[in-house]
C-alpha atoms as a PDB file:
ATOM      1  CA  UNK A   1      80.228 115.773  91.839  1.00  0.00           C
ATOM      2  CA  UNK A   2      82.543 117.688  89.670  1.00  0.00           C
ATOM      3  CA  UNK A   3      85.555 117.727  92.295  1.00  0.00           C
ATOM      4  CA  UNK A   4      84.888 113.761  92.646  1.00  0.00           C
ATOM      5  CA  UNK A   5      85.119 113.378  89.309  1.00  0.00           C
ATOM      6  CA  UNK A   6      88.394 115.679  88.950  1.00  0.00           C
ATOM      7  CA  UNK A   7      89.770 112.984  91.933  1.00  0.00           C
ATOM      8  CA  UNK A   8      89.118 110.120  90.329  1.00  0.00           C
ATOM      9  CA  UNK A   9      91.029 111.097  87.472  1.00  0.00           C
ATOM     10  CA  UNK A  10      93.733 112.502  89.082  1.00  0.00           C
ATOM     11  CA  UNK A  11      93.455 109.300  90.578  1.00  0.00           C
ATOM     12  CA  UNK A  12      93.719 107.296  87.948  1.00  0.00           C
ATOM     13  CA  UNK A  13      97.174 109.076  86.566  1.00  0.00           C
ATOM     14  CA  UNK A  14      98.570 108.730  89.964  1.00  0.00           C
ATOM     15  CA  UNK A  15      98.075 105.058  89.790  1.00  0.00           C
ATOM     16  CA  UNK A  16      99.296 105.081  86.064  1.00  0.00           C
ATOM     17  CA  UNK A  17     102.638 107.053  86.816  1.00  0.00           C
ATOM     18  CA  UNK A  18     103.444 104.853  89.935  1.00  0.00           C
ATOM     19  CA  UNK A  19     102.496 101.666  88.226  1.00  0.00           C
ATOM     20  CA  UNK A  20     105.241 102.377  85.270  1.00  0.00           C
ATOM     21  CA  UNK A  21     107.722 103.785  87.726  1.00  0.00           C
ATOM     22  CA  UNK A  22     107.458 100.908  90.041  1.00  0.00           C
ATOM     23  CA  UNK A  23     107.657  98.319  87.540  1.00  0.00           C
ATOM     24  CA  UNK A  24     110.348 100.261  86.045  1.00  0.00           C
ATOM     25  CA  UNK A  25     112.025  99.965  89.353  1.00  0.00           C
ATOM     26  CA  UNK A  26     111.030  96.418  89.986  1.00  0.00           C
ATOM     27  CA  UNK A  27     112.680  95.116  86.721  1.00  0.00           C
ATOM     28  CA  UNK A  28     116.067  97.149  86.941  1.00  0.00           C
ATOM     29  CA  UNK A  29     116.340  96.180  90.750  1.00  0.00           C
ATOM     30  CA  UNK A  30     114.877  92.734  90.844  1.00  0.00           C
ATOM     31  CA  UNK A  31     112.690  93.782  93.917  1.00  0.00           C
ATOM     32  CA  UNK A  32     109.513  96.110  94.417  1.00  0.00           C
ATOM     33  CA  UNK A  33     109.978  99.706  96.639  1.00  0.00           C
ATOM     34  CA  UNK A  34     109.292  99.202 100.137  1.00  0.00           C
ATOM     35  CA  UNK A  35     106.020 100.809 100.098  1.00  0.00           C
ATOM     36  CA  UNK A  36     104.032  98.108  98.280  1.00  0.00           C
ATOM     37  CA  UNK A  37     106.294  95.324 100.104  1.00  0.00           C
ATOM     38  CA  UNK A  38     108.842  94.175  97.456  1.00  0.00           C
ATOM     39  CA  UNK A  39     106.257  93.372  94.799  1.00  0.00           C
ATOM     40  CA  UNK A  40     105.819  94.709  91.489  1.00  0.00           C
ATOM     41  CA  UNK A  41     103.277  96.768  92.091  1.00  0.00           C
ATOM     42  CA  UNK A  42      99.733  97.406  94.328  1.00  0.00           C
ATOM     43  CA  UNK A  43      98.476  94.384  92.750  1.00  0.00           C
ATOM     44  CA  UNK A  44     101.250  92.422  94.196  1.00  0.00           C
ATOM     45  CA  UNK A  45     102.529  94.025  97.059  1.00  0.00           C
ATOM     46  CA  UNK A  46     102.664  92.583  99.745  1.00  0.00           C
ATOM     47  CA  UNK A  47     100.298  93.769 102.748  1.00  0.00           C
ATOM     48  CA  UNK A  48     101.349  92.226 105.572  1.00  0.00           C
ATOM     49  CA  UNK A  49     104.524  94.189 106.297  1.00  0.00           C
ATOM     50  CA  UNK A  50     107.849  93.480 106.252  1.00  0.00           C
ATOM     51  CA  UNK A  51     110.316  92.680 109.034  1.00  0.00           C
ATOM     52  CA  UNK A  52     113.775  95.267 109.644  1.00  0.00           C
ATOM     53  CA  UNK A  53     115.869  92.378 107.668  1.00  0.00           C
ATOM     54  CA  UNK A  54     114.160  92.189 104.579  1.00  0.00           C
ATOM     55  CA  UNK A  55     113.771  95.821 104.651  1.00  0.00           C
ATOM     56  CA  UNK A  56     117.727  95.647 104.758  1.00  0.00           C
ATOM     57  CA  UNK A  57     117.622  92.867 102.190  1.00  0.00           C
ATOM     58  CA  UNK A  58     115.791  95.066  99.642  1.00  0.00           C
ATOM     59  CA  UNK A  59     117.667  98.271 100.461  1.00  0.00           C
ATOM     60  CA  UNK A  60     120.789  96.049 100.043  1.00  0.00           C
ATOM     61  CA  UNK A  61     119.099  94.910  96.419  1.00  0.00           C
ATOM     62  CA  UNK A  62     118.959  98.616  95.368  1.00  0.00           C
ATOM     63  CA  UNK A  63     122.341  99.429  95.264  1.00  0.00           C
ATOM     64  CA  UNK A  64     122.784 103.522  95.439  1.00  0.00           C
ATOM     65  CA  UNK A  65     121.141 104.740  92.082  1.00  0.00           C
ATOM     66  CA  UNK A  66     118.067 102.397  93.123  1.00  0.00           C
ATOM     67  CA  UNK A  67     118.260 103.971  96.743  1.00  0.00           C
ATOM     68  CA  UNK A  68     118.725 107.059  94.870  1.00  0.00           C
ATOM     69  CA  UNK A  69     115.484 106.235  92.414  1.00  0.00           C
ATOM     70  CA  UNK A  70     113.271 104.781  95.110  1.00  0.00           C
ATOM     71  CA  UNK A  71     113.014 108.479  96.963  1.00  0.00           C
ATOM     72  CA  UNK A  72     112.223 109.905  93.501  1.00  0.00           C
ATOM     73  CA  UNK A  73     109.241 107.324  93.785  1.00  0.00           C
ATOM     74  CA  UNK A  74     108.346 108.178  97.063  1.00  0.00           C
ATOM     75  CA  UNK A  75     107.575 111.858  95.692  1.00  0.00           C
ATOM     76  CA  UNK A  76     105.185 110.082  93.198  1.00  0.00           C
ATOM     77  CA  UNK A  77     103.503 108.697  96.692  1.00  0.00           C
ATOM     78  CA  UNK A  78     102.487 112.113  97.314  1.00  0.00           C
ATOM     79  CA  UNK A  79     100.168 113.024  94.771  1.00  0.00           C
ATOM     80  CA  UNK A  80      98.410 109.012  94.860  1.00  0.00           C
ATOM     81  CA  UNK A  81      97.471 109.576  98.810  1.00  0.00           C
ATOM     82  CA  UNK A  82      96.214 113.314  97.945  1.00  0.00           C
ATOM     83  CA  UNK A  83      94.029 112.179  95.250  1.00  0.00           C
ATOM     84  CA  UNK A  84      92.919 108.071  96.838  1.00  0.00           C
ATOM     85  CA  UNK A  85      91.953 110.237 100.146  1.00  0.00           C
ATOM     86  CA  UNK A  86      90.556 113.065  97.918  1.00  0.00           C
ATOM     87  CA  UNK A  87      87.938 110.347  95.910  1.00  0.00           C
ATOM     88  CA  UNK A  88      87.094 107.946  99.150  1.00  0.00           C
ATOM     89  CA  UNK A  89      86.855 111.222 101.176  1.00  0.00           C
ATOM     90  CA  UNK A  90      84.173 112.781  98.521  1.00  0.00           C
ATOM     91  CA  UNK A  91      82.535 109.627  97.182  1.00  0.00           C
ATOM     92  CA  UNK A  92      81.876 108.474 100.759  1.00  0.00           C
ATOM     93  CA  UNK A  93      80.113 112.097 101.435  1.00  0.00           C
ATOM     94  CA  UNK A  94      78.004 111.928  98.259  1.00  0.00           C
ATOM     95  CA  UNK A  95      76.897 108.483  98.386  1.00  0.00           C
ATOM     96  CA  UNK A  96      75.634 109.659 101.810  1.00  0.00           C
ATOM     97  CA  UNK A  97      74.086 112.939 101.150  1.00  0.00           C
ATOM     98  CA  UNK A  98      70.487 112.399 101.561  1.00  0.00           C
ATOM     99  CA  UNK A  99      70.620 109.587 103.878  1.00  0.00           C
ATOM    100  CA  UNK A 100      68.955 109.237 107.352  1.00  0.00           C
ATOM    101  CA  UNK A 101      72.240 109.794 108.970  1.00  0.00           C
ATOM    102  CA  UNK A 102      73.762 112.218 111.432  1.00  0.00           C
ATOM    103  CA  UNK A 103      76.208 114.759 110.490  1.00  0.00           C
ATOM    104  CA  UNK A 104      78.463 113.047 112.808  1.00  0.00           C
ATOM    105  CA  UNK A 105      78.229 109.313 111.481  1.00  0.00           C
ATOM    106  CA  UNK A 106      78.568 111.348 108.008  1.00  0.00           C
ATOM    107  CA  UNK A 107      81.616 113.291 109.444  1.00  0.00           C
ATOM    108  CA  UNK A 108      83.137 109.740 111.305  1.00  0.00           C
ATOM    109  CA  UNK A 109      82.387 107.769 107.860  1.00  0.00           C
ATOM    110  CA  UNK A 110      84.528 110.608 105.599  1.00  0.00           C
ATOM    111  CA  UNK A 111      87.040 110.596 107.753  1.00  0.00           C
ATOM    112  CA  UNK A 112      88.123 106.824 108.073  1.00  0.00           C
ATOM    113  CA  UNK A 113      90.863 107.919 104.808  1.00  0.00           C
ATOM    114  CA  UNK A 114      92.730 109.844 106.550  1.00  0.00           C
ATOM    115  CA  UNK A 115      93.649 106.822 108.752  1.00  0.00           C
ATOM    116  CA  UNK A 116      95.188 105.674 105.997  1.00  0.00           C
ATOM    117  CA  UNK A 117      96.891 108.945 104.998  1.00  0.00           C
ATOM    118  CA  UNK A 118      98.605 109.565 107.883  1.00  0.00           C
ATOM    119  CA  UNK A 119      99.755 105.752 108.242  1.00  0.00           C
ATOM    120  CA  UNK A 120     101.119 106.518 104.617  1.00  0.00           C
ATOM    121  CA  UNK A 121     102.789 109.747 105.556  1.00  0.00           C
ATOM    122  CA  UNK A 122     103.974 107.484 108.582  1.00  0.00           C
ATOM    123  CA  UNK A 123     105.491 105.078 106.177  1.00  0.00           C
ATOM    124  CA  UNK A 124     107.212 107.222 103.955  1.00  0.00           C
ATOM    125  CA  UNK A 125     108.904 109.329 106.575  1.00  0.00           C
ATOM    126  CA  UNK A 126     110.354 105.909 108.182  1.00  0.00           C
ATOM    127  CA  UNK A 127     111.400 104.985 104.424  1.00  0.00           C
ATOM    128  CA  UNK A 128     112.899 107.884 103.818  1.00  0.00           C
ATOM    129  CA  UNK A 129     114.918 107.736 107.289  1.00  0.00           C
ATOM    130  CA  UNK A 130     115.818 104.118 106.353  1.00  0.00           C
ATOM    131  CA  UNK A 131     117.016 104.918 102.954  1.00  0.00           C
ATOM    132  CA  UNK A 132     118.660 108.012 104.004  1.00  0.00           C
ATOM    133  CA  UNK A 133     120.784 106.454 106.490  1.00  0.00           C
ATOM    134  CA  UNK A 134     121.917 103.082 104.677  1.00  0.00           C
ATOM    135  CA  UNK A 135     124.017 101.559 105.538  1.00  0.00           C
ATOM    136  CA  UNK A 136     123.522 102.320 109.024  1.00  0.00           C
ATOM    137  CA  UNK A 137     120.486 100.174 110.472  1.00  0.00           C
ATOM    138  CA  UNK A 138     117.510 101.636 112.109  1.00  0.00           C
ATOM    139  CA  UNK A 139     115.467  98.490 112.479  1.00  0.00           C
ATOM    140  CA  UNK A 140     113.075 100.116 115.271  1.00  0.00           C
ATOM    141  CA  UNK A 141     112.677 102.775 112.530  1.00  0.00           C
ATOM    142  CA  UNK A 142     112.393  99.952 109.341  1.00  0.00           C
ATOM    143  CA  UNK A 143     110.041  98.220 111.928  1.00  0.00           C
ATOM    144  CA  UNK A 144     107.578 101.346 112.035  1.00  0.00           C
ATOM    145  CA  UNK A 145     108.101 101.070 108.421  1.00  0.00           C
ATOM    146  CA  UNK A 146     106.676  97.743 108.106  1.00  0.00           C
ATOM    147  CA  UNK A 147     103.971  97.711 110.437  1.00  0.00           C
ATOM    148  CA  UNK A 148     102.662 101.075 108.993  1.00  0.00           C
ATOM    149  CA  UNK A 149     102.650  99.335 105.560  1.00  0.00           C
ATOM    150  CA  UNK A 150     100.634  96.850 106.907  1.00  0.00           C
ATOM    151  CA  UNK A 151      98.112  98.790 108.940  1.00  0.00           C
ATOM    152  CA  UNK A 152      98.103 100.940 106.095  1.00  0.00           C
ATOM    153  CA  UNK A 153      96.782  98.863 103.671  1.00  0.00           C
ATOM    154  CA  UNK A 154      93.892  97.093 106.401  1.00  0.00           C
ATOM    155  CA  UNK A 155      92.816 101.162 107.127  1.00  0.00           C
ATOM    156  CA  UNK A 156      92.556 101.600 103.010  1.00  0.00           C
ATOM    157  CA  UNK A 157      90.867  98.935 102.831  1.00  0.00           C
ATOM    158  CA  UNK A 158      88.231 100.018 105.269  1.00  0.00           C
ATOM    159  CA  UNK A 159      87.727 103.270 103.807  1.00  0.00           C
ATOM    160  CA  UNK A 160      87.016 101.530 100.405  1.00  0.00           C
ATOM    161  CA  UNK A 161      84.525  99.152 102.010  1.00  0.00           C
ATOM    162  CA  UNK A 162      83.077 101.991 103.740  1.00  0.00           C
ATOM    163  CA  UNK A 163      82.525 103.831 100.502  1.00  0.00           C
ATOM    164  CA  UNK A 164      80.968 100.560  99.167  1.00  0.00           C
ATOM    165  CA  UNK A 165      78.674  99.578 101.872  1.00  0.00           C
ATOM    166  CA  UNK A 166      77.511 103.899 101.736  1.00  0.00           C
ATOM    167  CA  UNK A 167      76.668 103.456  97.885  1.00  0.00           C
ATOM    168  CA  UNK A 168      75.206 100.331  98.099  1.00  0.00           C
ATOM    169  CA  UNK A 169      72.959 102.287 101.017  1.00  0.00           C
ATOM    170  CA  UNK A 170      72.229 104.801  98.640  1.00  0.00           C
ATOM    171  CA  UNK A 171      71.286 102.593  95.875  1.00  0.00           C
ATOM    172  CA  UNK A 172      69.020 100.990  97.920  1.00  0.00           C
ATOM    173  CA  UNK A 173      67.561 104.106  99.369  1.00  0.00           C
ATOM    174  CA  UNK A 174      67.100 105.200  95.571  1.00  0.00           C
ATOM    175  CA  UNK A 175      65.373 102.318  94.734  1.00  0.00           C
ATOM    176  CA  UNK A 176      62.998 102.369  97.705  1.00  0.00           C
ATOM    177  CA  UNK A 177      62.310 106.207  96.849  1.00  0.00           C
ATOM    178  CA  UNK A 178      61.656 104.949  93.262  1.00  0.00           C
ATOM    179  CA  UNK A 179      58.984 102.098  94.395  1.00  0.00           C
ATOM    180  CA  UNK A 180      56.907 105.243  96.183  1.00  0.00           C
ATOM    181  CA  UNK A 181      53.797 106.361  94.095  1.00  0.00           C
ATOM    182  CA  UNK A 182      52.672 109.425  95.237  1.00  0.00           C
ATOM    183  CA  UNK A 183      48.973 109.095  96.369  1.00  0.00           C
END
């Protein structure tokens, strides 16, 4: 419980730090990093990718320094996937500790983060390539880009529900357990 709880707050100052730096970024560059898909932030990013030409739209947008500034922000990226995949990866195992399950559902349910870790990883490698290389286009390369942003954020998603649907299990089971008198 205690390493859960040291995730979720490094957690929370992950998504604090990127929050400022991305709106930061937004409002001196009039459009959002390519990670969260041009928006402002994860609130209003957009999750359904991005095509090579808007990719080269936005890089365009940057100008150097905010080519420069957006791989400073990718660094920030870092630290938010270690800690999201640290508290989905830990709260999914405790809210199923106990349970009638197998140790390989248990294993299987833990693990769905990292689909979204390496799909992250995925991402920033391809953004990194893409802003490394500007002017040049890569759009096969800005095309992995987008399509990991967007399978990215479905897999997230997934592990999140997953952690849901194994504490609302383990509510349940709780109360059940609860409703037991011993005879």
């Amino acid at each position: 419980m205690r390493r859960l709880l040291l995730a979720v707050a490094a957690l929370a100052g992950s998504l604090v730090a990127m929050r400022a730096a991305t709106s930061t970024f937004y409002d001196a560059y009039g459009v959002g990093i390519l990670n969260i898909g041009g928006g402002r932030d994860l609130t209003s990013s957009g999750a359904a990718g991005y095509s090579a030409d808007t990719a080269y739209t936005w890089l365009a947008a940057y100008g150097p320094s905010g080519r420069d500034d957006h791989l400073l922000i990718l660094l920030l990226d870092l630290p938010l996937i270690a800690s999201m995949t640290a508290v989905l990866v830990l709260g999914t195992r405790l809210a199923l500790k106990g349970l009638r399950t197998t140790r390989t559902l248990r294993g299987v349910l833990s693990a769905f983060p990292l689909a979204g870790v390496a799909l992250n990883l995925v991402e920033d490698l391809a953004i990194t390539g893409l802003v490394s290389a500007y002017p040049q286009r890569l759009d096969f390369v800005a095309g992995i880009a987008g399509a990991a942003n967007a399978v990215k954020s479905v897999s997230y998603g997934l592990a999140v529900a997953t952690l849901v649907a194994a504490l609302g299990a383990r509510l349940l089971w709780r109360i059940r357990c609860a409703g037991r008198v011993p005879a």
